[in-house]
Each structure stands twice: as structure tokens, then as C-alpha cells.
PDB file of N, CA and C in Angstrom:
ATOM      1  N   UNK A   1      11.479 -12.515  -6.504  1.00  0.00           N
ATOM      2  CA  UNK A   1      10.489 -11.790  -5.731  1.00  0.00           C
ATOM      3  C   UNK A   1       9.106 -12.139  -6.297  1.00  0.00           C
ATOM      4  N   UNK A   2       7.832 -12.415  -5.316  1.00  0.00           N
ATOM      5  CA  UNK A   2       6.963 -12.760  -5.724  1.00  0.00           C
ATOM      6  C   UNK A   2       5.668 -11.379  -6.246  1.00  0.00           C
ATOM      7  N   UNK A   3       5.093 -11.614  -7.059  1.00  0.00           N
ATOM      8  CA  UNK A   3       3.917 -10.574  -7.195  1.00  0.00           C
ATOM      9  C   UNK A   3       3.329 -10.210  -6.244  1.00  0.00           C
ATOM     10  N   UNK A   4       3.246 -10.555  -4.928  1.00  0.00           N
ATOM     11  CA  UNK A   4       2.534 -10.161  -3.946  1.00  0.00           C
ATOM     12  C   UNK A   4       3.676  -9.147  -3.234  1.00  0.00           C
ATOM     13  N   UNK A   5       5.083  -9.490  -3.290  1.00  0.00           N
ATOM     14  CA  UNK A   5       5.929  -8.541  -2.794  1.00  0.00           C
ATOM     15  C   UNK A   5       6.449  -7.228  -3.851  1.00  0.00           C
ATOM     16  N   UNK A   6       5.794  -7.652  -5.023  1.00  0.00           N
ATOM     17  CA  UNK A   6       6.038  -6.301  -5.954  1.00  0.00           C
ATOM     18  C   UNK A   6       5.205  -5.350  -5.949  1.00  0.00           C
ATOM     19  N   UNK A   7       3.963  -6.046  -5.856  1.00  0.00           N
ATOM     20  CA  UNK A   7       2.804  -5.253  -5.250  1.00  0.00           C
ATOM     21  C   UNK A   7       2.765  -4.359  -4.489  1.00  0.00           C
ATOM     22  N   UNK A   8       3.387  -4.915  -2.902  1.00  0.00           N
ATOM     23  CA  UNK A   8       3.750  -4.187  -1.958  1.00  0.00           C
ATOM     24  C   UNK A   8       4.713  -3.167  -1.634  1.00  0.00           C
ATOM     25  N   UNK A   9       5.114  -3.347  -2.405  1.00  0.00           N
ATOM     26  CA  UNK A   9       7.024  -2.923  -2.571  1.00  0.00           C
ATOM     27  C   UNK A   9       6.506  -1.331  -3.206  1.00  0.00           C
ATOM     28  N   UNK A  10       5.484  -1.726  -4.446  1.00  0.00           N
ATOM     29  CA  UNK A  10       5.118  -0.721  -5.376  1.00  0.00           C
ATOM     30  C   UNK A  10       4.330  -0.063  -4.407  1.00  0.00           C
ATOM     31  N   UNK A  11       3.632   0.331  -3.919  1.00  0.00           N
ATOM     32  CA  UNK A  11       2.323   0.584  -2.942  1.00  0.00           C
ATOM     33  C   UNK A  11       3.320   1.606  -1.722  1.00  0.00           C
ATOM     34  N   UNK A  12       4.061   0.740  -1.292  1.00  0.00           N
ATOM     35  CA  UNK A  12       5.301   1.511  -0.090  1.00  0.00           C
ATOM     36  C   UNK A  12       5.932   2.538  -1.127  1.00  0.00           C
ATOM     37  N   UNK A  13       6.213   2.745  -1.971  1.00  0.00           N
ATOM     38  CA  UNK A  13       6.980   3.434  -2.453  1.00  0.00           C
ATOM     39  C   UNK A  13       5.835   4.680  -3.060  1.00  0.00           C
ATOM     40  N   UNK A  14       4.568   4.085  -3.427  1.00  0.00           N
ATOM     41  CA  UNK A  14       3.476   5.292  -3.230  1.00  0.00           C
ATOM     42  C   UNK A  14       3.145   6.111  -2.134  1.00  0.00           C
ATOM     43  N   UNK A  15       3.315   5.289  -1.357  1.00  0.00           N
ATOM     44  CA  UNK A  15       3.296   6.081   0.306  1.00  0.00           C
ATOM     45  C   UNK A  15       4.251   6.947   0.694  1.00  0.00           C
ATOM     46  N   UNK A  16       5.607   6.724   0.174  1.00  0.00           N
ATOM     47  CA  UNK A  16       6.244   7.319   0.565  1.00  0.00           C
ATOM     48  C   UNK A  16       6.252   8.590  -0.108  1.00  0.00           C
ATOM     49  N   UNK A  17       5.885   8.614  -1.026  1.00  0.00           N
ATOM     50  CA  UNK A  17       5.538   9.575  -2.522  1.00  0.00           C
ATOM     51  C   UNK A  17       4.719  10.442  -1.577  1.00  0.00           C
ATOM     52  N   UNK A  18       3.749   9.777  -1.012  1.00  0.00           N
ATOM     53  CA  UNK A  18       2.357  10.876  -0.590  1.00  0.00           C
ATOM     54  C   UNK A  18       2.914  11.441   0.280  1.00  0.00           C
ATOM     55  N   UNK A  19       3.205  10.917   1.638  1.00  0.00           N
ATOM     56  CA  UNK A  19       4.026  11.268   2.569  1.00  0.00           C
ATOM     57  C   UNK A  19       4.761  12.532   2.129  1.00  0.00           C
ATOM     58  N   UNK A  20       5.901  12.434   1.640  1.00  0.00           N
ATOM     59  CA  UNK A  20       7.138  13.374   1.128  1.00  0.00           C
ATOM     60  C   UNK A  20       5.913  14.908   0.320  1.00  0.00           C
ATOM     61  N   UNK A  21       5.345  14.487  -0.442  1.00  0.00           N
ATOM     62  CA  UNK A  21       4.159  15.783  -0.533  1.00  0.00           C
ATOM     63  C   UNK A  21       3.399  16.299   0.696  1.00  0.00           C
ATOM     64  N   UNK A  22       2.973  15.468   1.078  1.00  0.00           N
ATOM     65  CA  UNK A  22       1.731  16.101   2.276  1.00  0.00           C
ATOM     66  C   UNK A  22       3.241  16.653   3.164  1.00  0.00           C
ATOM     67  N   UNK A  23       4.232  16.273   3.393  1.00  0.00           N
ATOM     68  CA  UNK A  23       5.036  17.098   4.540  1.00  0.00           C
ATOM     69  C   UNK A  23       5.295  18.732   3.616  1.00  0.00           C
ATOM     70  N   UNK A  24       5.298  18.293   2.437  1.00  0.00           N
ATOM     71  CA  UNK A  24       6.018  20.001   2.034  1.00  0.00           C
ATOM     72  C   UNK A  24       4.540  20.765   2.242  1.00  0.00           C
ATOM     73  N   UNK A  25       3.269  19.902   1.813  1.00  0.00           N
ATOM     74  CA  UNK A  25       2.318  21.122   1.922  1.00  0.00           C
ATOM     75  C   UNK A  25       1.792  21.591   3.437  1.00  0.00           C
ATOM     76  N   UNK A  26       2.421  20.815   4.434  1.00  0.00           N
ATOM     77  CA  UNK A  26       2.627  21.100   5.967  1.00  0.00           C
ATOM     78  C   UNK A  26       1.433  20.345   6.392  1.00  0.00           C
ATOM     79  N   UNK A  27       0.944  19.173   6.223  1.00  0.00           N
ATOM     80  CA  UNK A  27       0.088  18.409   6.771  1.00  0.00           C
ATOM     81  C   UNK A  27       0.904  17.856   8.203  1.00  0.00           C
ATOM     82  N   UNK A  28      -0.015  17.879   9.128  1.00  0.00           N
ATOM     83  CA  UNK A  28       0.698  17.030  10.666  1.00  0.00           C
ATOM     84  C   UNK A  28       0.834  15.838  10.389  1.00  0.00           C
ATOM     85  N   UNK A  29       2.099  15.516  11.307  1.00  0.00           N
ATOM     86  CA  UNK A  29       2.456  14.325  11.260  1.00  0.00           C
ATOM     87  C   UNK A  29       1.160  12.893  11.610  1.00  0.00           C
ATOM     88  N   UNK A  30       0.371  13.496  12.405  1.00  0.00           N
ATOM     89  CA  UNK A  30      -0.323  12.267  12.786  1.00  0.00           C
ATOM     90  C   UNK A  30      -1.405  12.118  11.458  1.00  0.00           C
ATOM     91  N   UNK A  31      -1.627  13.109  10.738  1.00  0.00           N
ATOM     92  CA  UNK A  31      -2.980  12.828   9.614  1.00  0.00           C
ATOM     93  C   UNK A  31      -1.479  11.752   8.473  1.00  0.00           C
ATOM     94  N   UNK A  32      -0.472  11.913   8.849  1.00  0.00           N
ATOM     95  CA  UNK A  32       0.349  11.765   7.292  1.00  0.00           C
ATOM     96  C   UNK A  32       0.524   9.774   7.753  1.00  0.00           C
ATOM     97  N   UNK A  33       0.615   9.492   8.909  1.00  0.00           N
ATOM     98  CA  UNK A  33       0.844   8.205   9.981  1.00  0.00           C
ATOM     99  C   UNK A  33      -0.663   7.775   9.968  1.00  0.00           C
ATOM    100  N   UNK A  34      -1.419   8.048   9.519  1.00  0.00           N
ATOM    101  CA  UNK A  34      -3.138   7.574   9.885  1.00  0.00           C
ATOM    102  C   UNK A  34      -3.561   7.530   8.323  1.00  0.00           C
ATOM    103  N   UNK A  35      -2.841   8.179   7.459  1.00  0.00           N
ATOM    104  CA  UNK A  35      -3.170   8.150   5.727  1.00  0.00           C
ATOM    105  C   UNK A  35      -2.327   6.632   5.392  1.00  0.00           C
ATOM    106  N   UNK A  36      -1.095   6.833   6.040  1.00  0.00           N
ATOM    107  CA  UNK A  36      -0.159   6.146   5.475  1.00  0.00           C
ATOM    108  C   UNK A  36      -0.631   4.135   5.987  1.00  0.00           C
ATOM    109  N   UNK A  37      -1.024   4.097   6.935  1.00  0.00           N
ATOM    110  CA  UNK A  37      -1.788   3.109   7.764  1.00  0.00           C
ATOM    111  C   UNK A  37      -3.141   2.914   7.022  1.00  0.00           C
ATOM    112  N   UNK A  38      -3.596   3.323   6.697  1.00  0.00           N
ATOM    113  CA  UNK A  38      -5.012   3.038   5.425  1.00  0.00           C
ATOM    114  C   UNK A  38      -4.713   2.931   4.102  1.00  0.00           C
ATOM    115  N   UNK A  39      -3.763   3.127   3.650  1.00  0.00           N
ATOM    116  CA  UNK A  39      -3.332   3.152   2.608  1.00  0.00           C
ATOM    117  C   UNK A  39      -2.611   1.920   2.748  1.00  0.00           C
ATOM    118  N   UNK A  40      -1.960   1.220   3.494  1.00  0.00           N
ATOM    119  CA  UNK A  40      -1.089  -0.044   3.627  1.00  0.00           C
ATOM    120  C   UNK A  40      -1.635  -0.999   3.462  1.00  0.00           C
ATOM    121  N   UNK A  41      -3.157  -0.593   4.572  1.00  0.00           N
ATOM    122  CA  UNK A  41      -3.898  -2.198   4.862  1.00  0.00           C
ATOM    123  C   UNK A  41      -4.624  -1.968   3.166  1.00  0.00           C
ATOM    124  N   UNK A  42      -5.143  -1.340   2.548  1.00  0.00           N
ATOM    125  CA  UNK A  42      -5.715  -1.048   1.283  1.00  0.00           C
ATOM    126  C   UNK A  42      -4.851  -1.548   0.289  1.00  0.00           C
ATOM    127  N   UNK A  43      -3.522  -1.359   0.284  1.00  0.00           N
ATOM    128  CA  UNK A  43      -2.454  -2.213  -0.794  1.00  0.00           C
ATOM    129  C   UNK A  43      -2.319  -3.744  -0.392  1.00  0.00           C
ATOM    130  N   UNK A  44      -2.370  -4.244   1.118  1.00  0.00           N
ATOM    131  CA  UNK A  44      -2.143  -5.398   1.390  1.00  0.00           C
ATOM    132  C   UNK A  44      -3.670  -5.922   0.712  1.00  0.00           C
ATOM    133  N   UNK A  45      -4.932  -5.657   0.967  1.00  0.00           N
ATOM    134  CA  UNK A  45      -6.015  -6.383   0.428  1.00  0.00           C
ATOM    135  C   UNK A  45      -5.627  -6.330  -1.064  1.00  0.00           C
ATOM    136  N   UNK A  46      -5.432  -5.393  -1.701  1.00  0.00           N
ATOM    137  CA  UNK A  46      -5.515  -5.208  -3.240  1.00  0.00           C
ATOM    138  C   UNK A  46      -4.358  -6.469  -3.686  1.00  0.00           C
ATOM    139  N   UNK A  47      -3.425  -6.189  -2.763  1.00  0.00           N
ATOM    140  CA  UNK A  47      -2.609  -7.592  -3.156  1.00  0.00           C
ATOM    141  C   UNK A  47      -2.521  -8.700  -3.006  1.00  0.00           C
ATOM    142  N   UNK A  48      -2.964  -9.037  -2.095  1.00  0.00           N
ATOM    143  CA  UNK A  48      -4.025 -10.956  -1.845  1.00  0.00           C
ATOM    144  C   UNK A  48      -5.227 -11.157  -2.908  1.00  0.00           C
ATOM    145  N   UNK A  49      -5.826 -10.146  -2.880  1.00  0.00           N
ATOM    146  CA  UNK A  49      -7.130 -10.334  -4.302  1.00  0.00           C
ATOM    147  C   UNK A  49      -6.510 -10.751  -5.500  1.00  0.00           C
ATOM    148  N   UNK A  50      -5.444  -9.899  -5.758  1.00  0.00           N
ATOM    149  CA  UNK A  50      -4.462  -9.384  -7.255  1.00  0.00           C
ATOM    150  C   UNK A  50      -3.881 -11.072  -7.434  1.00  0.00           C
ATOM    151  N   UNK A  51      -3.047 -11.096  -6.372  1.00  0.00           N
ATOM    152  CA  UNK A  51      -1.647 -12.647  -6.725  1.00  0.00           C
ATOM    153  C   UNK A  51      -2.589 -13.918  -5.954  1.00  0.00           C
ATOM    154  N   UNK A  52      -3.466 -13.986  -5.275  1.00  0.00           N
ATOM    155  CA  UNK A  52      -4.301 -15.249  -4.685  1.00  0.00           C
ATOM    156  C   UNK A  52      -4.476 -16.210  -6.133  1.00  0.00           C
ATOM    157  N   UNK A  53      -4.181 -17.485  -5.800  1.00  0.00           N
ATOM    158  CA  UNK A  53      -4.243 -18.489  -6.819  1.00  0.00           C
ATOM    159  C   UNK A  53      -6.077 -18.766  -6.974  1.00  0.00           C
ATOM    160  N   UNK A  54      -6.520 -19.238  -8.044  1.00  0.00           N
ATOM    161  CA  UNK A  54      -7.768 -19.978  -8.071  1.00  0.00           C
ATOM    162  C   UNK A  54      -7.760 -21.497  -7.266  1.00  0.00           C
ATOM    163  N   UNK A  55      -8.639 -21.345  -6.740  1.00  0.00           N
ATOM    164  CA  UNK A  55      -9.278 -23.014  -6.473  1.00  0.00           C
ATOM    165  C   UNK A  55      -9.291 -23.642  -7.542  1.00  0.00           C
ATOM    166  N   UNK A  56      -8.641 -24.889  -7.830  1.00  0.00           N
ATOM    167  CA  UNK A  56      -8.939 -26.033  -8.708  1.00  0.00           C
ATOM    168  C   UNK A  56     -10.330 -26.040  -8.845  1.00  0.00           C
ATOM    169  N   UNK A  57     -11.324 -26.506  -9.835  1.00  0.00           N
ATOM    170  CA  UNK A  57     -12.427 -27.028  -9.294  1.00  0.00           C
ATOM    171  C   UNK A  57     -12.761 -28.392  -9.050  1.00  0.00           C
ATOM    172  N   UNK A  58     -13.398 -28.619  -8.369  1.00  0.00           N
ATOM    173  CA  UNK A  58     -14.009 -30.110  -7.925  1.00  0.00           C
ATOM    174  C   UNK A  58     -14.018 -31.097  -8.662  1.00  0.00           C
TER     175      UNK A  58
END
């Protein structure tokens, strides 16, 4: 598995963390689906920055 999928892997499994709280403290479903969707695209950038190789230089 590559660092970019551990990354992600780790990140989904935070979500699901938040998720599983915000339902017991009775947050609606659509704020928990609109957190969880900003929070994804926010782990996917953090993880292209994180595992992206350097350019050789010239």
C-alpha cells in the first residue's frame, strides 16, 4: 500500500470517528454528509502535498 493510500485510509477512518460522534450528539444528517465531504477533499490535498515526489532539478 502506498503512502498516499495510508494517508487516505487514515483520514476515512477520522471521518468516520467524527461522524459516529456528531450522530450521538444528534447533529443532522446533512451537516454530518457536508462535514464529511470537506473533510475528504482536505485529506485528499494534504495527501498529494504529503507523498508528491520532487522534481529532479535541471
Amino acid at each position: 500500500m502506498s503512502s498516499f493510500w495510508t494517508y487516505i485510509t487514515g483520514f476515512v477512518v477520522l471521518i468516520i470517528g467524527l461522524n459516529l460522534a456528531a450522530f450521538q450528539l444528534g447533529v443532522e444528517p446533512s451537516w454530518m454528509i457536508t462535514g464529511s465531504l470537506v473533510l475528504l477533499g482536505v485529506g485528499i490535498m494534504f495527501a498529494v502535498n504529503s507523498t508528491k515526489t520532487k522534481d529532479p532539478p535541471a
